[in-house]
N, C-alpha and C. Protein backbone atom coordinates (compact mmCIF):
# COMPACT_ATOMS: atom_id res chain seq x y z
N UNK A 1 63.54 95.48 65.97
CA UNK A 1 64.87 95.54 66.55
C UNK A 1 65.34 94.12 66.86
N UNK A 2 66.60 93.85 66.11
CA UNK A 2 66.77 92.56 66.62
C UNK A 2 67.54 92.13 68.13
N UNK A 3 67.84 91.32 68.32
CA UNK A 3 68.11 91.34 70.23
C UNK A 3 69.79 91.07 70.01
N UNK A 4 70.04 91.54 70.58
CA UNK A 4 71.67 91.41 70.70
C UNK A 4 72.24 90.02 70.89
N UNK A 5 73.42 89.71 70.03
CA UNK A 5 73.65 88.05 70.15
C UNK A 5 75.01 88.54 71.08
N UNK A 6 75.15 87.51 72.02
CA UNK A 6 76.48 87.36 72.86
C UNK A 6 77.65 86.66 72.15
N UNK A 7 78.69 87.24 72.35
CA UNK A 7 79.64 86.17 71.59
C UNK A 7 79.67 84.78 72.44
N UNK A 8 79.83 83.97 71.70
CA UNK A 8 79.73 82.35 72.15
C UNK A 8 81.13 82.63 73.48
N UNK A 9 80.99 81.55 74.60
CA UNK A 9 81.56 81.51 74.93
C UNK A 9 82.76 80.49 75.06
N UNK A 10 84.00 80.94 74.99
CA UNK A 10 84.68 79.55 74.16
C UNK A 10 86.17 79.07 75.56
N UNK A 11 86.61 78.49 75.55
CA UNK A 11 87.21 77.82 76.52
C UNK A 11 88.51 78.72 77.18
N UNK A 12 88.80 79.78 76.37
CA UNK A 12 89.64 80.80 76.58
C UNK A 12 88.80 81.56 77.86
N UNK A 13 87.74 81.71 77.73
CA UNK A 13 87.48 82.41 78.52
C UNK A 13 86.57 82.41 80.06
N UNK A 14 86.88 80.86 80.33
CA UNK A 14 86.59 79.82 81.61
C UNK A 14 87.48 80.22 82.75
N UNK A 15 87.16 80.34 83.78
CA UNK A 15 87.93 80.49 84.98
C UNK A 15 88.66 79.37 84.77
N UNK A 16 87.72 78.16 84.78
CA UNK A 16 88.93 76.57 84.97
C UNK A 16 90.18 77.02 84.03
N UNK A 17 89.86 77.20 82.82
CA UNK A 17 91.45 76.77 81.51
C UNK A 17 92.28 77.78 82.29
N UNK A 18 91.74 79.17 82.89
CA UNK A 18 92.79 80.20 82.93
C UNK A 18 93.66 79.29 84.53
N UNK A 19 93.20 78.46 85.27
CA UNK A 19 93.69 77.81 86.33
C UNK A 19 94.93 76.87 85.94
N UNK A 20 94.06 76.40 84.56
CA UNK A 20 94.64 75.07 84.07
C UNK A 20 96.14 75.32 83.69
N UNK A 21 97.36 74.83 84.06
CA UNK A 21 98.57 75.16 83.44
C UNK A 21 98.50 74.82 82.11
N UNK A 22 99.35 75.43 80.89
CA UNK A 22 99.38 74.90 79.77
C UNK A 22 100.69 73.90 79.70
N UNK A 23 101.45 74.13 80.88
CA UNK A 23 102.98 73.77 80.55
C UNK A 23 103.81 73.35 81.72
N UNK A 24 103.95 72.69 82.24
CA UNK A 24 104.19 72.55 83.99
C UNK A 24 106.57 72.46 83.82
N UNK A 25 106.45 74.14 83.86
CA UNK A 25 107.94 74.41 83.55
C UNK A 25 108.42 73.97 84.56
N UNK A 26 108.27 72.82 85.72
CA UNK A 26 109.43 72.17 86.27
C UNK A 26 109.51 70.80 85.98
N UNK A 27 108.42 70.94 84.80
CA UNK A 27 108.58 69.10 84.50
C UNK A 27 109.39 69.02 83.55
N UNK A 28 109.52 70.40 83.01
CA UNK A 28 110.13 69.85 81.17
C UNK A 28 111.94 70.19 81.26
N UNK A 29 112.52 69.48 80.41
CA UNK A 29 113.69 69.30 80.58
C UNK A 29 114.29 70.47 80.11
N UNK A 30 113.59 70.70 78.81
CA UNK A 30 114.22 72.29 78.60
C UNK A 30 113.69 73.77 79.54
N UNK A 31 112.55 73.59 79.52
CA UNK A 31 111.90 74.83 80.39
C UNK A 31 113.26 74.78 81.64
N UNK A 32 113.02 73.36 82.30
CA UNK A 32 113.65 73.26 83.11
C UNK A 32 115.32 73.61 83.63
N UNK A 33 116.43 73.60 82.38
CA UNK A 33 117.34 74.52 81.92
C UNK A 33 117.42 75.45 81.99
N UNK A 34 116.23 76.30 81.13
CA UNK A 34 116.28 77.70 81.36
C UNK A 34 115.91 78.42 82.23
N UNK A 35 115.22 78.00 83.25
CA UNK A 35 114.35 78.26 84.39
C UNK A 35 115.64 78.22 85.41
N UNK A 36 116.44 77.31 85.57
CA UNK A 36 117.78 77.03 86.09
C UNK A 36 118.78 77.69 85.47
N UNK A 37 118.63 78.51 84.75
CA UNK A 37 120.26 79.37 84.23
C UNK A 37 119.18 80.62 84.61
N UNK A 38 118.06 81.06 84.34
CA UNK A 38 117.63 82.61 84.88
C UNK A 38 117.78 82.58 86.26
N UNK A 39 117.43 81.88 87.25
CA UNK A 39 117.60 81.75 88.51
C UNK A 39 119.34 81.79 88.91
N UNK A 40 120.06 81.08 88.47
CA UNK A 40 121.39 81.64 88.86
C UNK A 40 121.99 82.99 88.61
N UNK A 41 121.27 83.22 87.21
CA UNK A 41 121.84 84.65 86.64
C UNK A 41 121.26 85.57 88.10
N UNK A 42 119.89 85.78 88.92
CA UNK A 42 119.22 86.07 89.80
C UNK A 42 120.24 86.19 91.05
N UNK A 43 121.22 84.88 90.95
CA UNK A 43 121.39 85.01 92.24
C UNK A 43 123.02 85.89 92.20
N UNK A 44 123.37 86.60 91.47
CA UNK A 44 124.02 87.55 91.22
C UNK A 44 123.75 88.84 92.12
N UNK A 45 122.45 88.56 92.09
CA UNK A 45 121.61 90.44 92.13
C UNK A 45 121.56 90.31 93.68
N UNK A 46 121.24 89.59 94.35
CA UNK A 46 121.49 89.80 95.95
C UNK A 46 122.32 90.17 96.71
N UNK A 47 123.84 89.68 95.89
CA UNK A 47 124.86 90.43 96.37
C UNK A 47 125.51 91.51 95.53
N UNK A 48 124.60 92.22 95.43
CA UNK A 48 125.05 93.29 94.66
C UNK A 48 124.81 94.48 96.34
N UNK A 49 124.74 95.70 96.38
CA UNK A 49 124.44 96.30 97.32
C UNK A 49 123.02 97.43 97.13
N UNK A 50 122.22 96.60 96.40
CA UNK A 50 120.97 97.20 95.70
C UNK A 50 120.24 96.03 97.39
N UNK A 51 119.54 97.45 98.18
CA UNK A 51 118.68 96.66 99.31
C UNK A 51 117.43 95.12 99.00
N UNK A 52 117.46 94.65 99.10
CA UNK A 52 116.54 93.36 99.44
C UNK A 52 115.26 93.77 99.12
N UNK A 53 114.49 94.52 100.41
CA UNK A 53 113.10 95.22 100.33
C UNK A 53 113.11 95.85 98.44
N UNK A 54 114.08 96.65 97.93
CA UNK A 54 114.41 97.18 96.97
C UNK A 54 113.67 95.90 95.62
N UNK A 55 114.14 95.27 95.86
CA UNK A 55 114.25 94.07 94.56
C UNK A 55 112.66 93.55 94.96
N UNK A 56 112.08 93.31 95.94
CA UNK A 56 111.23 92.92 95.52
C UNK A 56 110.12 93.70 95.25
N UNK A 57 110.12 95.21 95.78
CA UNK A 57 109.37 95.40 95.18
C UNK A 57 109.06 96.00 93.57
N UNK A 58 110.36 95.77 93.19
CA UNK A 58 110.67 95.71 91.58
C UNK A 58 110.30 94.82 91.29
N UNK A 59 110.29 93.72 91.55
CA UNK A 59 109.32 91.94 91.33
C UNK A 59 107.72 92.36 91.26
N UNK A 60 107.51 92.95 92.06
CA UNK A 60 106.23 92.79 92.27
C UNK A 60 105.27 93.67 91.62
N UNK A 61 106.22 95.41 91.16
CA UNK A 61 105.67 96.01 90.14
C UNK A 61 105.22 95.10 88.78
N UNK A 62 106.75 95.04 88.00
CA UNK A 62 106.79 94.85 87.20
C UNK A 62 105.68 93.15 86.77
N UNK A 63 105.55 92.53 87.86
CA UNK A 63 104.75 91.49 87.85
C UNK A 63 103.25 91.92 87.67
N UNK A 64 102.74 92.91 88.81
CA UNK A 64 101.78 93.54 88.36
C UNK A 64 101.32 93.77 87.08
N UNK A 65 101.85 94.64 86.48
CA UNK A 65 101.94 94.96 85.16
C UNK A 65 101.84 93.89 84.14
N UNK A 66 102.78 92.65 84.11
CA UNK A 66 102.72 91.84 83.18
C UNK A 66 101.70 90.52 83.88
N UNK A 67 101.05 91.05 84.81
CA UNK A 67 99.81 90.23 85.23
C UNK A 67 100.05 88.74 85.51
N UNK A 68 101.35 88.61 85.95
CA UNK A 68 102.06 87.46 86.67
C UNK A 68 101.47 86.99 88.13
N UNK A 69 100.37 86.01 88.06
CA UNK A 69 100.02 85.60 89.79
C UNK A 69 101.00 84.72 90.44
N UNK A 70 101.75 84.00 89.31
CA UNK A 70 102.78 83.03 90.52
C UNK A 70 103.66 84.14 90.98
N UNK A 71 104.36 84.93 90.34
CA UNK A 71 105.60 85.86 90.37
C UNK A 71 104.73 86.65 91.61
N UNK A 72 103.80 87.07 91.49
CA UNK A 72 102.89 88.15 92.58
C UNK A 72 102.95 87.53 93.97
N UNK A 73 102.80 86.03 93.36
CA UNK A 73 102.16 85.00 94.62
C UNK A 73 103.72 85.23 95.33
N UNK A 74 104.60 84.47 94.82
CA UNK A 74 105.96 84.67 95.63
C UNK A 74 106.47 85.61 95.93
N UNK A 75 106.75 86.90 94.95
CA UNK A 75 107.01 87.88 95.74
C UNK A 75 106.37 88.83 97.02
N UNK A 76 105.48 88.87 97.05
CA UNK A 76 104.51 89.53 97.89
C UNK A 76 105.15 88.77 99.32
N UNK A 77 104.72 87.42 99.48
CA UNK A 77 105.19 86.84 100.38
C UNK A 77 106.36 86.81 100.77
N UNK A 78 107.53 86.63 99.88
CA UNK A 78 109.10 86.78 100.48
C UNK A 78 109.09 88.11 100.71
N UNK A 79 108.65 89.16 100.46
CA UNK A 79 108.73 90.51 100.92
C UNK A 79 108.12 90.92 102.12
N UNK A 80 106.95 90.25 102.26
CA UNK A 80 106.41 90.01 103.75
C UNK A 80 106.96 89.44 104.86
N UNK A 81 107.45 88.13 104.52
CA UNK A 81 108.54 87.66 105.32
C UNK A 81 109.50 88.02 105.82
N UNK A 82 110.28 88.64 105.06
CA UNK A 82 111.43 89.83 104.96
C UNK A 82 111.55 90.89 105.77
N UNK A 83 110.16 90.95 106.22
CA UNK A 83 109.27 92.46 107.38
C UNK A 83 108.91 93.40 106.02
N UNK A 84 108.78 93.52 105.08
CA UNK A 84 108.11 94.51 104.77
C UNK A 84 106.68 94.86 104.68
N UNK A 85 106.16 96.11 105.29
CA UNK A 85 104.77 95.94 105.35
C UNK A 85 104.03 95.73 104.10
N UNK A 86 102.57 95.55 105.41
CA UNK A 86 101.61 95.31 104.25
C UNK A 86 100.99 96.53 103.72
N UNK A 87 101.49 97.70 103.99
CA UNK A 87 100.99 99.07 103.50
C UNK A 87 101.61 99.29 102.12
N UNK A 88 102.80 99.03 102.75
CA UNK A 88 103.62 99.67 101.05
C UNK A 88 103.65 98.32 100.21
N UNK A 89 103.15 97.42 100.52
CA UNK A 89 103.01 95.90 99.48
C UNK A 89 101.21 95.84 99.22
N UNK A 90 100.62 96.65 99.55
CA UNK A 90 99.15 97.02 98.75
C UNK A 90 99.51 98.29 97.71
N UNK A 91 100.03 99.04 98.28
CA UNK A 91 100.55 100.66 97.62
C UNK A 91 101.11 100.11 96.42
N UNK A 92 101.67 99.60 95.87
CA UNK A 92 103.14 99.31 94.80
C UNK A 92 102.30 99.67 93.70
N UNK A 93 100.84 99.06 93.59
CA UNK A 93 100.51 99.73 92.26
C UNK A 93 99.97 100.79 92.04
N UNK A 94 100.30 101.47 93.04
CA UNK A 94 99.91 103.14 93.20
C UNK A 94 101.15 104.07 93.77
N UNK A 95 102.20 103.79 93.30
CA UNK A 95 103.08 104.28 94.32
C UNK A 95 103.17 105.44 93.75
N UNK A 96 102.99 106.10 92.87
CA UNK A 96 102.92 107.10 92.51
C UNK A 96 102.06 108.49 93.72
N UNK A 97 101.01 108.02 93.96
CA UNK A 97 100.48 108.59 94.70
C UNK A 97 100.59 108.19 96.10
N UNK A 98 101.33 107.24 96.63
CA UNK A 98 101.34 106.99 98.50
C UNK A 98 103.16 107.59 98.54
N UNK A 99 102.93 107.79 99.82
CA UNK A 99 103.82 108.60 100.82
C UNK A 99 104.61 107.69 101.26
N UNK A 100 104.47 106.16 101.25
CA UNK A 100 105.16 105.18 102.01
C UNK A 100 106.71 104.78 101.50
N UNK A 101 107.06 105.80 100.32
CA UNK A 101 108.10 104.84 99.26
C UNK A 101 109.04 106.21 99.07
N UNK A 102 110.38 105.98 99.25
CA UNK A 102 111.53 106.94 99.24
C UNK A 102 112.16 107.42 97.89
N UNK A 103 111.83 108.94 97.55
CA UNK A 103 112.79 108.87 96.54
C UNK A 103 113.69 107.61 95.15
N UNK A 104 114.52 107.69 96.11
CA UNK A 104 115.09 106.37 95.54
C UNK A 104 114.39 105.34 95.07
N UNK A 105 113.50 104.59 95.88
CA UNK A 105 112.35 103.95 95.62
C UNK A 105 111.47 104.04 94.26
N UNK A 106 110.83 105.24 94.24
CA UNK A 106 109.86 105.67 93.48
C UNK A 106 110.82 105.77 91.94
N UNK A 107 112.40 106.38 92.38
CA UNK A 107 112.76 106.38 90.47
C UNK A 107 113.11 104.74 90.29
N UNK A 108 113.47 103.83 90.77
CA UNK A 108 113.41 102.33 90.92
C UNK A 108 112.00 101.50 90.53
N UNK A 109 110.85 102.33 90.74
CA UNK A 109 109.76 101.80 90.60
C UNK A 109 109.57 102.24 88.88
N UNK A 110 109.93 104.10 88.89
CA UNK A 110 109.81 104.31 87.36
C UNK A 110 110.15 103.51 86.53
N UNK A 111 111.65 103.03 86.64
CA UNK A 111 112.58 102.25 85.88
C UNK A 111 111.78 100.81 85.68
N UNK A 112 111.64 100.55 86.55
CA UNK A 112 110.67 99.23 86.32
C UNK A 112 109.53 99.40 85.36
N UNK A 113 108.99 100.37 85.62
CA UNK A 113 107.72 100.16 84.60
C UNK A 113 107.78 100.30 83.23
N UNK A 114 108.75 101.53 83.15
CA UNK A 114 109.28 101.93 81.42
C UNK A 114 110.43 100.67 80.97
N UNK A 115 111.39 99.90 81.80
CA UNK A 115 112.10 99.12 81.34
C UNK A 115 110.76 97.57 81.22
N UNK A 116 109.45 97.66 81.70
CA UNK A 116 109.27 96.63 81.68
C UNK A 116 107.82 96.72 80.18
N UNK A 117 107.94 98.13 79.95
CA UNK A 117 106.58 98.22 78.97
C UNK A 117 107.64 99.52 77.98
N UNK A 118 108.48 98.60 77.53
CA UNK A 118 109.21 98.94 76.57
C UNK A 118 108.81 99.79 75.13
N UNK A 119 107.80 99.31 74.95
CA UNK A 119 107.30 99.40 73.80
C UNK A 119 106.01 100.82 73.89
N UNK A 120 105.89 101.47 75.08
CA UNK A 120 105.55 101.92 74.78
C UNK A 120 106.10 103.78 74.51
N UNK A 121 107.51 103.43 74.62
CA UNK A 121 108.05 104.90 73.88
C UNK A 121 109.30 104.58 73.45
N UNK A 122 109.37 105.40 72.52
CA UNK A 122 110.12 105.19 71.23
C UNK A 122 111.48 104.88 71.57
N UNK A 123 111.73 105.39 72.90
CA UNK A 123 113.22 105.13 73.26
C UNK A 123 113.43 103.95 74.35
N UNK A 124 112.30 103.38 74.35
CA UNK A 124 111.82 102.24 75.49
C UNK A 124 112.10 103.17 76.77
N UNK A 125 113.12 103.30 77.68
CA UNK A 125 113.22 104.28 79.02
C UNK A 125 113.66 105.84 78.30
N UNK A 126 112.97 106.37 79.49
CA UNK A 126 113.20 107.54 78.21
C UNK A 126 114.54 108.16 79.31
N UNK A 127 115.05 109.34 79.00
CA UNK A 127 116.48 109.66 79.32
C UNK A 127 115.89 110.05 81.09
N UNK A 128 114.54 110.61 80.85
CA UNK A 128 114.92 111.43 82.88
C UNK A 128 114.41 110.04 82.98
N UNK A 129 113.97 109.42 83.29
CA UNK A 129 113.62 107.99 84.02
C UNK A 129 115.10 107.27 84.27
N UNK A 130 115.91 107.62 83.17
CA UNK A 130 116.82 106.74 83.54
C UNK A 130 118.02 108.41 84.58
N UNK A 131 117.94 109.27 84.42
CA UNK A 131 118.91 110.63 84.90
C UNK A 131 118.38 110.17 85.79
N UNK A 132 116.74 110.30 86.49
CA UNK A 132 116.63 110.30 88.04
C UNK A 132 116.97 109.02 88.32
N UNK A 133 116.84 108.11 87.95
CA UNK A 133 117.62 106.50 88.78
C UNK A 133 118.98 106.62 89.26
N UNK A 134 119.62 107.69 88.35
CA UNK A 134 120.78 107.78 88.21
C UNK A 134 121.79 109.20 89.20
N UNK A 135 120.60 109.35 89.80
CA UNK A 135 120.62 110.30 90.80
C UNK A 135 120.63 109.54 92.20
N UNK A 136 120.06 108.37 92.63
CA UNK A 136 120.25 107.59 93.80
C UNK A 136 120.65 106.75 93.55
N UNK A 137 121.21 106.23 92.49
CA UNK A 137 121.79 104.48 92.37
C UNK A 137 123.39 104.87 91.53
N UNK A 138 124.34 104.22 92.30
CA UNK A 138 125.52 104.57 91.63
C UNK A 138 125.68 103.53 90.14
N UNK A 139 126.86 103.40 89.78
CA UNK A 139 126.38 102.32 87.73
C UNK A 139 126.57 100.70 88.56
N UNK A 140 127.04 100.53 89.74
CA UNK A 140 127.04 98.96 90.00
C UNK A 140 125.23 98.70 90.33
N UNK A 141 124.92 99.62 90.73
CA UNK A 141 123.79 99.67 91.67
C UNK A 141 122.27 99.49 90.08
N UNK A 142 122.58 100.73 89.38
CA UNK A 142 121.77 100.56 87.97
C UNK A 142 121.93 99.33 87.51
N UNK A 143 123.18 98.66 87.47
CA UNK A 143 123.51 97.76 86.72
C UNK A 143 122.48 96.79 87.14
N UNK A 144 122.46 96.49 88.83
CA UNK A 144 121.62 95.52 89.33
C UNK A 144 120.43 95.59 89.42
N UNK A 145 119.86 97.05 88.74
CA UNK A 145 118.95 97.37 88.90
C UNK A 145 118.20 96.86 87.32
N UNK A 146 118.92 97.48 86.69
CA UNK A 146 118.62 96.64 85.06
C UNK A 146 118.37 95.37 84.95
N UNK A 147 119.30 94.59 85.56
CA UNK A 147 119.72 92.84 85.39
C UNK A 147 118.25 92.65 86.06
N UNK A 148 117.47 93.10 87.06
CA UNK A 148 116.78 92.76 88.04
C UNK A 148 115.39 92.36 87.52
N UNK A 149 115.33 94.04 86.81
CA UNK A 149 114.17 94.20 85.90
C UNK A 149 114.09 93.08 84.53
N UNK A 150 115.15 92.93 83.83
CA UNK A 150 114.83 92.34 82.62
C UNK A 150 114.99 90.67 83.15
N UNK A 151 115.11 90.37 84.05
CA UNK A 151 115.11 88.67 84.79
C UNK A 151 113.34 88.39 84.90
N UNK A 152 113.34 89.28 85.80
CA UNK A 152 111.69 89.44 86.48
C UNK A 152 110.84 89.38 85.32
N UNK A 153 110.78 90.31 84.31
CA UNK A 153 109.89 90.59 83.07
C UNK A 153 110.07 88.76 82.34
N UNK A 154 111.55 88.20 82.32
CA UNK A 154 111.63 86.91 81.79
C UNK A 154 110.58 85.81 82.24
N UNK A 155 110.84 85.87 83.95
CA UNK A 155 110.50 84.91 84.50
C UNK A 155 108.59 85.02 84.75
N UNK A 156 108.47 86.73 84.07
CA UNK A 156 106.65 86.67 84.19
C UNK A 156 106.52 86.23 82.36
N UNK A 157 106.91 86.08 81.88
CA UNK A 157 106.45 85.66 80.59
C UNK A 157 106.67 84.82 80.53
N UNK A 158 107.71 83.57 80.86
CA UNK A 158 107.21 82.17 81.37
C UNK A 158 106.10 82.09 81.65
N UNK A 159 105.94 82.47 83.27
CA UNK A 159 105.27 81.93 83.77
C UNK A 159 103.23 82.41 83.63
N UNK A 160 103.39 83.65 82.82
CA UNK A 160 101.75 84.17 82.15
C UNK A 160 101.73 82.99 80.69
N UNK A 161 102.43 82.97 79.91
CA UNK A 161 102.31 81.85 79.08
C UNK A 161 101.95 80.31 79.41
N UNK A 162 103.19 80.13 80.40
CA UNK A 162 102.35 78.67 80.72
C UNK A 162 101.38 78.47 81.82
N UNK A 163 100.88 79.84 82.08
CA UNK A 163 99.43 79.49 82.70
C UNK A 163 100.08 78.91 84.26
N UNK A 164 101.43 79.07 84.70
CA UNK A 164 101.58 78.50 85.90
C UNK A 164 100.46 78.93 86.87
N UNK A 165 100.10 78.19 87.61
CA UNK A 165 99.49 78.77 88.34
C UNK A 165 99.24 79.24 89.93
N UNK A 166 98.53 80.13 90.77
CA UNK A 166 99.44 81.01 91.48
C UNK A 166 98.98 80.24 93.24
N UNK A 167 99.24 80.91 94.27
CA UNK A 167 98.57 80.92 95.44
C UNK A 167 98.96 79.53 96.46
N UNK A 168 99.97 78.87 95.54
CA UNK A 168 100.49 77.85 96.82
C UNK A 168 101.92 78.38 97.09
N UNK A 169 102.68 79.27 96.66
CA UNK A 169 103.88 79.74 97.01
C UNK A 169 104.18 79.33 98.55
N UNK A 170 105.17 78.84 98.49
CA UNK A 170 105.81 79.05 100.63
C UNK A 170 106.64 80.07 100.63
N UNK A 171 106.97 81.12 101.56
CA UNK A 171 108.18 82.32 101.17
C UNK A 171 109.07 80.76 101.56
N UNK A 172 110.50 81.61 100.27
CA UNK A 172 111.64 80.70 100.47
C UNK A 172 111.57 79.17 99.68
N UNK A 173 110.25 79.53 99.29
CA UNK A 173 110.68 77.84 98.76
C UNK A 173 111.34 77.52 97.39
N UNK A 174 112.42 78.39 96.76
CA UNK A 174 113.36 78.42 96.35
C UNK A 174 114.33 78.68 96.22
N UNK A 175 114.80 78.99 97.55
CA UNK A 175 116.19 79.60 97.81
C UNK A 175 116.78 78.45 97.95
């Protein structure tokens, strides 16, 4: 019997490289552009009348999911700051099953996940995901709810690509 060979281990798969930024998007002039026109487009969505607590924890799903630690790192915290607990900001990736999250909430959370993992049905959101959103959110309210989701999904594929990396966030330190 021969002994099992390990695959080599190659630099992809080092704690350090995954630390290491590949791309430091506030140095570069273009990152830096676009990073500055998604953030204004952003600051649309606050004054919309879609609640605060609301948006982030649409940040913080959909970050989940696309395995975003800076996006996690900041939102978690401005949502904390904000007063929202730390019950329903452990819960978010289970909200399916906790008690802490309203109606409204929970089809907001749906929407997030099917608008943010598109690909995995044929119609990307399928029609009741979008009927029940559409049952607590009037079309200004969806609208901000859409814009919210497809910003967030932007700003985690930045920032999972260039390896930004997470855990010095200050809440607020980009407003």
């Amino acid at each position: 019997m021969k002994a099992r060979r390990e695959p080599p281990k190659t630099l992809e798969h080092t704690t350090e490289n995954l630390m290491n930024p590949r791309l430091n998007l506030f140095a570069s002039p273009v990152a830096g552009k676009v990073v500055k026109h998604l953030a204004s487009a952003g600051f649309a969505i606050p004054d919309t009348v879609l609640p605060h607590s609301l948006q982030e924890l649409v940040k913080i799903r959909a970050s989940q999911i696309n395995g975003c630690g800076f996006c996690l790192d900041m939102h978690t915290k401005d949502a904390a700051a904000a007063g929202e607990t730390a019950l329903r900001l452990h819960m978010v990736a289970a909200w399916r099953e906790a008690t802490v999250y309203t109606d409204a909430e929970r089809a907001a959370l749906e929407l997030t996940e099917q608008g943010t993992r598109l690909a995995d049905h044929h119609t990307g959101v399928t029609d009741a995901a979008w009927e029940n959103a559409a049952k607590h959110y009037d079309e200004e309210q969806l609208a901000a709810l859409v814009s919210l989701i497809a910003l967030i999904n932007a700003f985690n594929r930045l920032n999972v690509m260039a390896r930004t990396p997470a855990g010095d966030y200050v809440p607020g330190q980009f407003s």
